[in-house]
PDB file of N, CA and C in Angstrom:
ATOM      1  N   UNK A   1      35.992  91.093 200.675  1.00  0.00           N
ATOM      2  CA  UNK A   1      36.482  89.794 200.196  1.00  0.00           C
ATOM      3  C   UNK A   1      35.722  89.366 198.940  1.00  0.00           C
ATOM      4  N   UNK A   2      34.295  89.618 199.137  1.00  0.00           N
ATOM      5  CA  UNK A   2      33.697  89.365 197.510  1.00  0.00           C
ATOM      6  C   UNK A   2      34.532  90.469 196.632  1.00  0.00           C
ATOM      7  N   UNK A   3      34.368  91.438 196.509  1.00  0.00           N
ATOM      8  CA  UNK A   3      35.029  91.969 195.580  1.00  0.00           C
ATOM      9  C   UNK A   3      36.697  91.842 195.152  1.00  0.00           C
ATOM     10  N   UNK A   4      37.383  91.109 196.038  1.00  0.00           N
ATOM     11  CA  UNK A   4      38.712  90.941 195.707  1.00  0.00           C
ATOM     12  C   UNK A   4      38.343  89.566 195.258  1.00  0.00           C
ATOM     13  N   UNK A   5      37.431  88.392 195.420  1.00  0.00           N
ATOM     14  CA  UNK A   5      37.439  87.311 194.923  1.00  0.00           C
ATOM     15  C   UNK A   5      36.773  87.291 193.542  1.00  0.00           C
ATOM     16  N   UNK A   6      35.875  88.724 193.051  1.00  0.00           N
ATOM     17  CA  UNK A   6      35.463  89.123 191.624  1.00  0.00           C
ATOM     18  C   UNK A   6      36.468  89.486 190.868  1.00  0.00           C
ATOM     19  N   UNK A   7      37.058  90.162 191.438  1.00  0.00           N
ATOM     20  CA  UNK A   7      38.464  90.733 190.940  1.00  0.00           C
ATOM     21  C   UNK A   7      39.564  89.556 190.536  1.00  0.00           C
ATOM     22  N   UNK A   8      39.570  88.738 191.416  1.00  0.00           N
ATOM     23  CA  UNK A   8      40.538  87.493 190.695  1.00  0.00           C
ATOM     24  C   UNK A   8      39.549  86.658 189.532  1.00  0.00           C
ATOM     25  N   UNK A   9      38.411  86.598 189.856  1.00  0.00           N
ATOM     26  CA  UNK A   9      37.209  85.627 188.592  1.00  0.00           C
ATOM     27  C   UNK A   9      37.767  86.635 187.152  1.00  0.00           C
ATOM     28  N   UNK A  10      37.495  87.853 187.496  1.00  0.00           N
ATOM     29  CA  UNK A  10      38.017  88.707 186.341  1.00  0.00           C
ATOM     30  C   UNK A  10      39.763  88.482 185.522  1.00  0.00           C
ATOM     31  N   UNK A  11      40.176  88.473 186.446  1.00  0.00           N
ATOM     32  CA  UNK A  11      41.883  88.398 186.072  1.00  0.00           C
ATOM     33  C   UNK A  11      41.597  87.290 185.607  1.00  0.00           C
ATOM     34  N   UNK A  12      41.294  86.036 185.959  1.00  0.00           N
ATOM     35  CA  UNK A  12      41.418  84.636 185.564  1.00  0.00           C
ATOM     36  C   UNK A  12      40.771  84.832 184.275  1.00  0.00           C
ATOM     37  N   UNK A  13      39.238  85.241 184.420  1.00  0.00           N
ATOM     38  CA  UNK A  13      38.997  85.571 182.801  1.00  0.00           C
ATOM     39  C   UNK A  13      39.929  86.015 181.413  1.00  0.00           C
ATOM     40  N   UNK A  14      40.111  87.124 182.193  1.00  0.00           N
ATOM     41  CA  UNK A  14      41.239  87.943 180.966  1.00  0.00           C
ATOM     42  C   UNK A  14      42.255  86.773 180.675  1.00  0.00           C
ATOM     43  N   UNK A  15      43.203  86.066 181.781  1.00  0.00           N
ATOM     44  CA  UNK A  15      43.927  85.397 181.549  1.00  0.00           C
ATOM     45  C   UNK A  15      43.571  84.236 180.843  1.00  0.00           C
ATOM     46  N   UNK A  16      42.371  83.871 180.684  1.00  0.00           N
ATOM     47  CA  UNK A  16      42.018  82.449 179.858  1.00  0.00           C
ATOM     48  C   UNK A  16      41.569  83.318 178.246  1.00  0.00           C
ATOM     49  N   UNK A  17      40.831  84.648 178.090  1.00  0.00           N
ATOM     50  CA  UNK A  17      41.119  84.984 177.093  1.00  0.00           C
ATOM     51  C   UNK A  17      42.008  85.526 176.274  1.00  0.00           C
ATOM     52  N   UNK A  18      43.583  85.968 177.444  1.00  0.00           N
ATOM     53  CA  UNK A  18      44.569  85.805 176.558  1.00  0.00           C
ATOM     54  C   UNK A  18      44.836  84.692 176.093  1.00  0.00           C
ATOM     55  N   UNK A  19      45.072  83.530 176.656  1.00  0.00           N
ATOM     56  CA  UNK A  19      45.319  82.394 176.096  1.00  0.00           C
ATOM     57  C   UNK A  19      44.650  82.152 174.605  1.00  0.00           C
ATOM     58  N   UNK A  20      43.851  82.429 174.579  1.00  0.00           N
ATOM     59  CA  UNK A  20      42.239  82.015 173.679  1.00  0.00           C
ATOM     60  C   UNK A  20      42.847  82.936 172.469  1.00  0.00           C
ATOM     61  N   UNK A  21      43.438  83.840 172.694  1.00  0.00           N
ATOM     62  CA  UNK A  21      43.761  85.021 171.669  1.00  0.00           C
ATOM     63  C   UNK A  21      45.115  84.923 171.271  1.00  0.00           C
ATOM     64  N   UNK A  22      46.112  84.212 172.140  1.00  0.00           N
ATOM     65  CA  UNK A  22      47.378  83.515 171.736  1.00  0.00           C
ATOM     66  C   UNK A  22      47.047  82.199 170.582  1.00  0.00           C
ATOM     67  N   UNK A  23      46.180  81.615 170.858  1.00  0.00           N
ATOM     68  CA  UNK A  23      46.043  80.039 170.327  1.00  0.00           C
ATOM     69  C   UNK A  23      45.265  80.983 168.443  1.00  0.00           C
ATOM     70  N   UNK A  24      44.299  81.460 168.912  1.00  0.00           N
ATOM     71  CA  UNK A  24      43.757  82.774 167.300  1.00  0.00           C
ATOM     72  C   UNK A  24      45.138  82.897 166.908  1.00  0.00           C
ATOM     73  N   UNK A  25      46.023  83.494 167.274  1.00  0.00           N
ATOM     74  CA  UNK A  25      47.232  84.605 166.656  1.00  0.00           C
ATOM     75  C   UNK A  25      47.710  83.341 165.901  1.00  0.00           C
ATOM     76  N   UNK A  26      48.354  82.192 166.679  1.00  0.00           N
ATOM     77  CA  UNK A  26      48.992  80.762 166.462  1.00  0.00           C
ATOM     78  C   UNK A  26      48.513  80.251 165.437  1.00  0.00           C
ATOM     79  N   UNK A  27      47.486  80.407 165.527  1.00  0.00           N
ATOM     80  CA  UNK A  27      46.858  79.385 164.221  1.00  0.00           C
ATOM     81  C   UNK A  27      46.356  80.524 162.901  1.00  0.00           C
ATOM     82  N   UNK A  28      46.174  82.082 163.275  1.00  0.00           N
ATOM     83  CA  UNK A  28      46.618  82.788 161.952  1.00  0.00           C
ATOM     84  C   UNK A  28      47.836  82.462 161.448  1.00  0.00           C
ATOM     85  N   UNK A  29      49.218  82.394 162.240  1.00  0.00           N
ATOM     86  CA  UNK A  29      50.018  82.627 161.904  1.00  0.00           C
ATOM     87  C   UNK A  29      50.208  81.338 160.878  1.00  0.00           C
ATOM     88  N   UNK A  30      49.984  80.643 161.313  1.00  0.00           N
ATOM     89  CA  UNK A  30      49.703  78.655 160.869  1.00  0.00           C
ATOM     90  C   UNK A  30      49.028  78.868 159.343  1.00  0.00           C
ATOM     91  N   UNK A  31      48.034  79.574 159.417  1.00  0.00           N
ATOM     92  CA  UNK A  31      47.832  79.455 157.941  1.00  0.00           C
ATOM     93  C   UNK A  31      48.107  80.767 157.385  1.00  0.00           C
ATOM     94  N   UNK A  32      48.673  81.285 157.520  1.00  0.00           N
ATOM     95  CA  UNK A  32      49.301  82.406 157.062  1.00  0.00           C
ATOM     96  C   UNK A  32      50.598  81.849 156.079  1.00  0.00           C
ATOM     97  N   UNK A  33      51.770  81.044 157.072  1.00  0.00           N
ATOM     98  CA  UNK A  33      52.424  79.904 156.109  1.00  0.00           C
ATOM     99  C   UNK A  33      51.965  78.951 155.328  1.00  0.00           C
ATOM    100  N   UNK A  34      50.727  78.387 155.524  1.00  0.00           N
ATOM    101  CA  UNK A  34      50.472  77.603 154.582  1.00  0.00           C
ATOM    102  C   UNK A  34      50.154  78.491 153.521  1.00  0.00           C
ATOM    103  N   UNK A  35      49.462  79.670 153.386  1.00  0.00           N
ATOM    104  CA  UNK A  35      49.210  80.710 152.354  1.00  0.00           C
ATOM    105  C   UNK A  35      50.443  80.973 151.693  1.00  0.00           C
ATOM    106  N   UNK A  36      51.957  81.253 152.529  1.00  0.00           N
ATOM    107  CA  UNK A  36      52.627  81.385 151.681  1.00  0.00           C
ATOM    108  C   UNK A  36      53.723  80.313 151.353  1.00  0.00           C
ATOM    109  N   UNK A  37      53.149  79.028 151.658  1.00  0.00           N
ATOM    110  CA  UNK A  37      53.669  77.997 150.885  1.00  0.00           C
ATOM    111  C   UNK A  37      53.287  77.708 149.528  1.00  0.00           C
ATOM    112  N   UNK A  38      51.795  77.448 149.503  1.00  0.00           N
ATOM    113  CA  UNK A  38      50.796  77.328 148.393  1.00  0.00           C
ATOM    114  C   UNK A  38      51.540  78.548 147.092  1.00  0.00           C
ATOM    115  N   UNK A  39      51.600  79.879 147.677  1.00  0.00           N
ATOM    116  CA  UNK A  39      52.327  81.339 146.648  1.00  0.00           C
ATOM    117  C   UNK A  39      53.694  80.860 146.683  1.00  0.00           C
ATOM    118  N   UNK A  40      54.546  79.705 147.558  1.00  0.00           N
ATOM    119  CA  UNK A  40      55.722  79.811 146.864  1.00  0.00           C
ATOM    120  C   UNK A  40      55.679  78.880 145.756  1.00  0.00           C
ATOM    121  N   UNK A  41      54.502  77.663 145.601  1.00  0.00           N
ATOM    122  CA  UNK A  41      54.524  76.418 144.968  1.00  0.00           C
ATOM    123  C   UNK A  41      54.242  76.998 143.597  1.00  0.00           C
ATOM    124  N   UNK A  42      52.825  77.878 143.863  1.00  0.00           N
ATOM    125  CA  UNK A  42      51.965  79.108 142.452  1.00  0.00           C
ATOM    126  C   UNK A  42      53.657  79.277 141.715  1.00  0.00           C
ATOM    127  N   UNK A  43      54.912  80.028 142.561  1.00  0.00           N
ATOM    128  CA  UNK A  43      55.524  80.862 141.872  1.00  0.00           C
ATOM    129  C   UNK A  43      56.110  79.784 141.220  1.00  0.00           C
ATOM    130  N   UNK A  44      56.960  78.791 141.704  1.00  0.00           N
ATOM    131  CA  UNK A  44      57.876  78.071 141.043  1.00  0.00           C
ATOM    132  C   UNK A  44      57.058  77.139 139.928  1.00  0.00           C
ATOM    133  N   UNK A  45      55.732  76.514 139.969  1.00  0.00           N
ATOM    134  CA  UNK A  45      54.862  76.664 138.821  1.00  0.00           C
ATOM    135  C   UNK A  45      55.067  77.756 137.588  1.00  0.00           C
ATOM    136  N   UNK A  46      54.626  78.977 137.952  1.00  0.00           N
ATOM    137  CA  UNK A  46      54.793  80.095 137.180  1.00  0.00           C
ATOM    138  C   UNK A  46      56.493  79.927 136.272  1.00  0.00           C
ATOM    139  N   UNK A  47      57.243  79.922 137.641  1.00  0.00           N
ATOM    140  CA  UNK A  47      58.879  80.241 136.608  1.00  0.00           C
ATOM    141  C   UNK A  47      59.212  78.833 135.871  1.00  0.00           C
ATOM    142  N   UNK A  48      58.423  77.655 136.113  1.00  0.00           N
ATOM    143  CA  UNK A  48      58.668  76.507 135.210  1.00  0.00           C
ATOM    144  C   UNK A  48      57.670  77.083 133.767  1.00  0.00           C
ATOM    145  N   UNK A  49      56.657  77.462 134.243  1.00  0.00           N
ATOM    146  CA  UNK A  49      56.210  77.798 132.808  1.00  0.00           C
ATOM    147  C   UNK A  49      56.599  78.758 132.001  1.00  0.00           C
ATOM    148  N   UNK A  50      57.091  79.873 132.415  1.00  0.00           N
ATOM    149  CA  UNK A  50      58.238  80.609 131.796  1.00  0.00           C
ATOM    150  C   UNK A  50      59.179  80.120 131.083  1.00  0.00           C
ATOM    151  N   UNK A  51      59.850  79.088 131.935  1.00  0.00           N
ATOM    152  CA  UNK A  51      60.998  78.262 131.372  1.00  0.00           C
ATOM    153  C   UNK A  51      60.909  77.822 129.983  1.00  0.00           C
ATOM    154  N   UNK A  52      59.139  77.290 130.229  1.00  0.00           N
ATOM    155  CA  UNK A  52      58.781  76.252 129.069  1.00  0.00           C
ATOM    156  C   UNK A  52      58.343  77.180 127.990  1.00  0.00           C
ATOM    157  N   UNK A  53      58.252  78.162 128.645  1.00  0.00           N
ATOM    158  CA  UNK A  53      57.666  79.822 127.319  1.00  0.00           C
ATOM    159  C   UNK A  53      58.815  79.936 126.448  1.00  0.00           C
ATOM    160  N   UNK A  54      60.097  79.802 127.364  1.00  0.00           N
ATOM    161  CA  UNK A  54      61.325  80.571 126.718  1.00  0.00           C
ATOM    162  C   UNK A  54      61.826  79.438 125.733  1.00  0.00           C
ATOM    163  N   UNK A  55      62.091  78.749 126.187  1.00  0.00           N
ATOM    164  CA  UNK A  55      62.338  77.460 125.126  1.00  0.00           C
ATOM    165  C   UNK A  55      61.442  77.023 124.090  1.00  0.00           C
ATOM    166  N   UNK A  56      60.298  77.040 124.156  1.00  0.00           N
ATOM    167  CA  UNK A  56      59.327  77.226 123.082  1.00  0.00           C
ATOM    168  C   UNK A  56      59.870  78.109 122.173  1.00  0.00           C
ATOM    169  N   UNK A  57      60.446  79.373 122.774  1.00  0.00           N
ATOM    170  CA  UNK A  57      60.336  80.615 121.951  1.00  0.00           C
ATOM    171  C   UNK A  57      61.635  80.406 121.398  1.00  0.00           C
ATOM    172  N   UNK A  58      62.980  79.855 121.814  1.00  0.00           N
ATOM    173  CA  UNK A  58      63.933  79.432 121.606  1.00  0.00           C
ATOM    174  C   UNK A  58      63.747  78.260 120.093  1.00  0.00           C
ATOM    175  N   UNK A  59      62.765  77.502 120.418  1.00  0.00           N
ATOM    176  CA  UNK A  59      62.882  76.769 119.238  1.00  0.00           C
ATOM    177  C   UNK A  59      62.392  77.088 118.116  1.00  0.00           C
ATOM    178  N   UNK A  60      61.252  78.076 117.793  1.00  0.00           N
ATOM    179  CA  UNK A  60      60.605  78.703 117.182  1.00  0.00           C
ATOM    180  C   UNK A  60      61.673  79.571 116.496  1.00  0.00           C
ATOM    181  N   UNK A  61      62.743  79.948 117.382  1.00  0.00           N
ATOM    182  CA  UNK A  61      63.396  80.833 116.679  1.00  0.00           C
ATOM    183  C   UNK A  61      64.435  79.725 115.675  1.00  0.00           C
ATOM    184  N   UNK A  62      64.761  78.834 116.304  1.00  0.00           N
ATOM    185  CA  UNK A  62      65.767  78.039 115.559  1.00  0.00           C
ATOM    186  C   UNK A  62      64.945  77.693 114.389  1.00  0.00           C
ATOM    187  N   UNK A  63      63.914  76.990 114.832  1.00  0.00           N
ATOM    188  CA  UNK A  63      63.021  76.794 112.860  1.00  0.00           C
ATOM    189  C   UNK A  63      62.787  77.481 112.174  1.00  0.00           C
ATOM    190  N   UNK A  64      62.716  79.148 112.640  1.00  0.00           N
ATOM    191  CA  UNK A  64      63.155  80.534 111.279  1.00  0.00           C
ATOM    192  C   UNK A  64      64.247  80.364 111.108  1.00  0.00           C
ATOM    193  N   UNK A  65      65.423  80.345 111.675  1.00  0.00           N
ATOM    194  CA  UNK A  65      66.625  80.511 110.965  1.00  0.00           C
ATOM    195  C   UNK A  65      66.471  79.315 110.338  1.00  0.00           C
ATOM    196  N   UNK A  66      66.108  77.810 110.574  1.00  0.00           N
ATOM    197  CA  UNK A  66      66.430  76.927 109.663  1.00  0.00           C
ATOM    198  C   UNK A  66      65.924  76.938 108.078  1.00  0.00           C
ATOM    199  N   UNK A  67      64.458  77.994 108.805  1.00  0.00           N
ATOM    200  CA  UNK A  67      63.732  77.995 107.340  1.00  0.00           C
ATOM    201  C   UNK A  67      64.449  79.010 106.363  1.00  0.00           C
ATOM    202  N   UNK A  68      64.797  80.181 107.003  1.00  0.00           N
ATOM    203  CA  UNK A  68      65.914  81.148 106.763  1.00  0.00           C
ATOM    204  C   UNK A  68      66.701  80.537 105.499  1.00  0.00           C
ATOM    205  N   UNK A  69      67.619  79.576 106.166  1.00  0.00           N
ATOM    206  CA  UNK A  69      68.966  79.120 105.887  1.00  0.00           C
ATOM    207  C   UNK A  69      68.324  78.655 104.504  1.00  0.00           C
ATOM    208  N   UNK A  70      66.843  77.801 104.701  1.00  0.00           N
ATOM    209  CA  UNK A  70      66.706  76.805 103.541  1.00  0.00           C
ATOM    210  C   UNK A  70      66.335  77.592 102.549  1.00  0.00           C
ATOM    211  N   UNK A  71      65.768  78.999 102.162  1.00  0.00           N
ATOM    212  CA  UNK A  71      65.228  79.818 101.622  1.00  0.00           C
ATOM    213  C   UNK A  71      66.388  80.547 100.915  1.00  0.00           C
ATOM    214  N   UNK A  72      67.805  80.582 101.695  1.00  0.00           N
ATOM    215  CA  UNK A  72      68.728  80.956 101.162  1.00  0.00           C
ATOM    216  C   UNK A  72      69.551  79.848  99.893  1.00  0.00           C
ATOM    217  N   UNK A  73      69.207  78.567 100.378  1.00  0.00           N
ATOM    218  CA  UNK A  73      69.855  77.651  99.602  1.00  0.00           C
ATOM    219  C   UNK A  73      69.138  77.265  98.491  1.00  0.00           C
ATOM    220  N   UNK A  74      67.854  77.619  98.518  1.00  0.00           N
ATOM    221  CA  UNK A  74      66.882  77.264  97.259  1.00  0.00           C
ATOM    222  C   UNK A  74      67.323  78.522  96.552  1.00  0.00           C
ATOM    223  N   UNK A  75      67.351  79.528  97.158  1.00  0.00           N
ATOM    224  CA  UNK A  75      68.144  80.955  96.469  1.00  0.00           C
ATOM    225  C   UNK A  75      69.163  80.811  95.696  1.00  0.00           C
ATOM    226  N   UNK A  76      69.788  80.146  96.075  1.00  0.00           N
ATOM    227  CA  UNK A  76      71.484  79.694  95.724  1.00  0.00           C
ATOM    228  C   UNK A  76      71.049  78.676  94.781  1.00  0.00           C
ATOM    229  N   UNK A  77      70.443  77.915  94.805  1.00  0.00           N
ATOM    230  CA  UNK A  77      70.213  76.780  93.820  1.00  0.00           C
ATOM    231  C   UNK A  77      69.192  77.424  92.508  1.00  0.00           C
ATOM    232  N   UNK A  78      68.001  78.515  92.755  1.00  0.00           N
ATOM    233  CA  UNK A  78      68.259  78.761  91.518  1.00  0.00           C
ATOM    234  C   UNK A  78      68.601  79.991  90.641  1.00  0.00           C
ATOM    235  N   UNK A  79      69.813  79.939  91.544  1.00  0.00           N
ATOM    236  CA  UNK A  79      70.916  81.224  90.739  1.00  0.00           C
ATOM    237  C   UNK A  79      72.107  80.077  90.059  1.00  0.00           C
ATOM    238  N   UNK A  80      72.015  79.149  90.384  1.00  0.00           N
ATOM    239  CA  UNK A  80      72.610  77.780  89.374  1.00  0.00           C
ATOM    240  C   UNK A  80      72.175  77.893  88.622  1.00  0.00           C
ATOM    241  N   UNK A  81      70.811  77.222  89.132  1.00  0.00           N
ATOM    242  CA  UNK A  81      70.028  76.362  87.642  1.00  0.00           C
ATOM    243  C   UNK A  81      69.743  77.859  86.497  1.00  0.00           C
ATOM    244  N   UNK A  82      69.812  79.082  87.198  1.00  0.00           N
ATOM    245  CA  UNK A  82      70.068  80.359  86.231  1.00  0.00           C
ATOM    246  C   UNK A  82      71.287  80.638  85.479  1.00  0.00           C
ATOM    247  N   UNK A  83      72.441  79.905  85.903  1.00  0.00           N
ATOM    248  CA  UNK A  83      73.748  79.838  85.608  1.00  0.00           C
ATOM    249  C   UNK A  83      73.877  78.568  84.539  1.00  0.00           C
ATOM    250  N   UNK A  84      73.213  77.676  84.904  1.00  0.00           N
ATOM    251  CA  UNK A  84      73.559  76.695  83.830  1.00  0.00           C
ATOM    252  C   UNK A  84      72.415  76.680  82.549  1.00  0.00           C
ATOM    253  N   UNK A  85      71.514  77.494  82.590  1.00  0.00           N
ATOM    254  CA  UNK A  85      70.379  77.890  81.499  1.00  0.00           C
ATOM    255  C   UNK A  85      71.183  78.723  80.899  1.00  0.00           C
ATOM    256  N   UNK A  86      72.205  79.426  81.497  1.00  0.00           N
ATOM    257  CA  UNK A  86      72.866  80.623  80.376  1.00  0.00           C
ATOM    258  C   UNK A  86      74.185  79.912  80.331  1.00  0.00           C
ATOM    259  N   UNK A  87      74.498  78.742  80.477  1.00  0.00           N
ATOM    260  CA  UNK A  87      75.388  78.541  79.963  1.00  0.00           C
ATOM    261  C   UNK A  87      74.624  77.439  78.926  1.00  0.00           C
ATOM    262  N   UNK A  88      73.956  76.966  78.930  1.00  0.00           N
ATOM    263  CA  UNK A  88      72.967  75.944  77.982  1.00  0.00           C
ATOM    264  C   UNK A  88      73.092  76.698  76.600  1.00  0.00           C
ATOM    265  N   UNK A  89      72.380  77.995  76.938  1.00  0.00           N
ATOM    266  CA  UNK A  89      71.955  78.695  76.155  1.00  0.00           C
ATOM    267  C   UNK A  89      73.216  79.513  75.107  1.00  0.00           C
ATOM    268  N   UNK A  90      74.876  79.909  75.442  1.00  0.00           N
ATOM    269  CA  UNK A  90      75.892  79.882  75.216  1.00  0.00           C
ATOM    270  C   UNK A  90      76.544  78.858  74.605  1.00  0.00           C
ATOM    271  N   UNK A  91      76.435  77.872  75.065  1.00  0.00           N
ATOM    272  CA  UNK A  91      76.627  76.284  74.402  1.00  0.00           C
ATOM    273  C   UNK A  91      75.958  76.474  72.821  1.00  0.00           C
ATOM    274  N   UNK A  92      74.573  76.559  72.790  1.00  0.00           N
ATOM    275  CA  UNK A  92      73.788  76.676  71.811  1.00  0.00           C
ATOM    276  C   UNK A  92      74.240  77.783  71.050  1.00  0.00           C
ATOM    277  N   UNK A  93      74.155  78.695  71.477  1.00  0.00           N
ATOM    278  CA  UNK A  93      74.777  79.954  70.501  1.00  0.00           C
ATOM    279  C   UNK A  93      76.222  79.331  69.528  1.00  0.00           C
ATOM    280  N   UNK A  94      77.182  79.053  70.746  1.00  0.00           N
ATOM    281  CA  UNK A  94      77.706  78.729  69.562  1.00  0.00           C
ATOM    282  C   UNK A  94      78.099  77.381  68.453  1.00  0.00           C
ATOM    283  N   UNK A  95      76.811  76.431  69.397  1.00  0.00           N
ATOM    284  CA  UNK A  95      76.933  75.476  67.650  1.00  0.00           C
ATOM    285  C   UNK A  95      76.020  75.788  66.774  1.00  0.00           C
ATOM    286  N   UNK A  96      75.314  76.859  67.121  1.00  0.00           N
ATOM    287  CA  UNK A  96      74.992  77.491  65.808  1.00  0.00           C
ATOM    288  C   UNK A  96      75.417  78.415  65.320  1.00  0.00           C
ATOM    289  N   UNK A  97      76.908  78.834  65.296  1.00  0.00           N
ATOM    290  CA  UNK A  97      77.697  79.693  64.997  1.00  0.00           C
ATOM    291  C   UNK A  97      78.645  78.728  64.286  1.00  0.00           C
ATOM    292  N   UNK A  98      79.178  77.322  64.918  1.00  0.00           N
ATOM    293  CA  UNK A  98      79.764  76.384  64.340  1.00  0.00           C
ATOM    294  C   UNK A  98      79.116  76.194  62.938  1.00  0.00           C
ATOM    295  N   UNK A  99      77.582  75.856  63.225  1.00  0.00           N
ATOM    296  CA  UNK A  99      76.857  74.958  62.419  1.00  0.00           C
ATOM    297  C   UNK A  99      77.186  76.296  60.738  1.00  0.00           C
ATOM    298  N   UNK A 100      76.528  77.335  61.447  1.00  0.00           N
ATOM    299  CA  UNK A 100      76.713  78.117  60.286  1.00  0.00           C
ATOM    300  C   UNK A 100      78.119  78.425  59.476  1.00  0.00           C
TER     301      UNK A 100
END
């Protein structure tokens, strides 16, 4: 009878340290989600700053082409003012072709 009443002290043991090792697992598991709450918050952080990378990079690109565009029109403006120096200069030719 002692040894069948050691034998249950034992079982009861094991059985209170399964418990003990259920409640461990429970509460790994517990912050195990909070770990991958925190990595889902990190990520969507991360893909907002991406966002804000790409649009940065988006506008950067629009102010080359604008500068682009303006580089083309100062281009254009002085292939005028090159156009109206040779026509200045044609003008002149011939009132001194008149004059003479």
């Amino acid at each position: 009878n002692n040894d069948i009443q050691q034998d249950n002290n034992d079982i009861q043991q094991d059985n209170n340290n399964i418990q003990q090792d259920n409640i461990d697992i429970q509460q790994d598991n517990n912050d195990i989600q909070q770990d991958n709450n925190y990595i889902q918050q990190d990520n969507i952080g991360i893909q907002q700053d991406n966002n804000d990378i790409q649009q940065d990079n988006n506008d950067i690109q629009q102010d080359n082409n604008d500068i682009q565009q303006d580089n083309n029109d100062i281009q254009q403006d002085n292939n005028d003012i090159q156009q109206d120096n040779n026509d200045i200069q044609q003008d002149n030719n011939d009132i001194q072709q008149d004059n003479n």
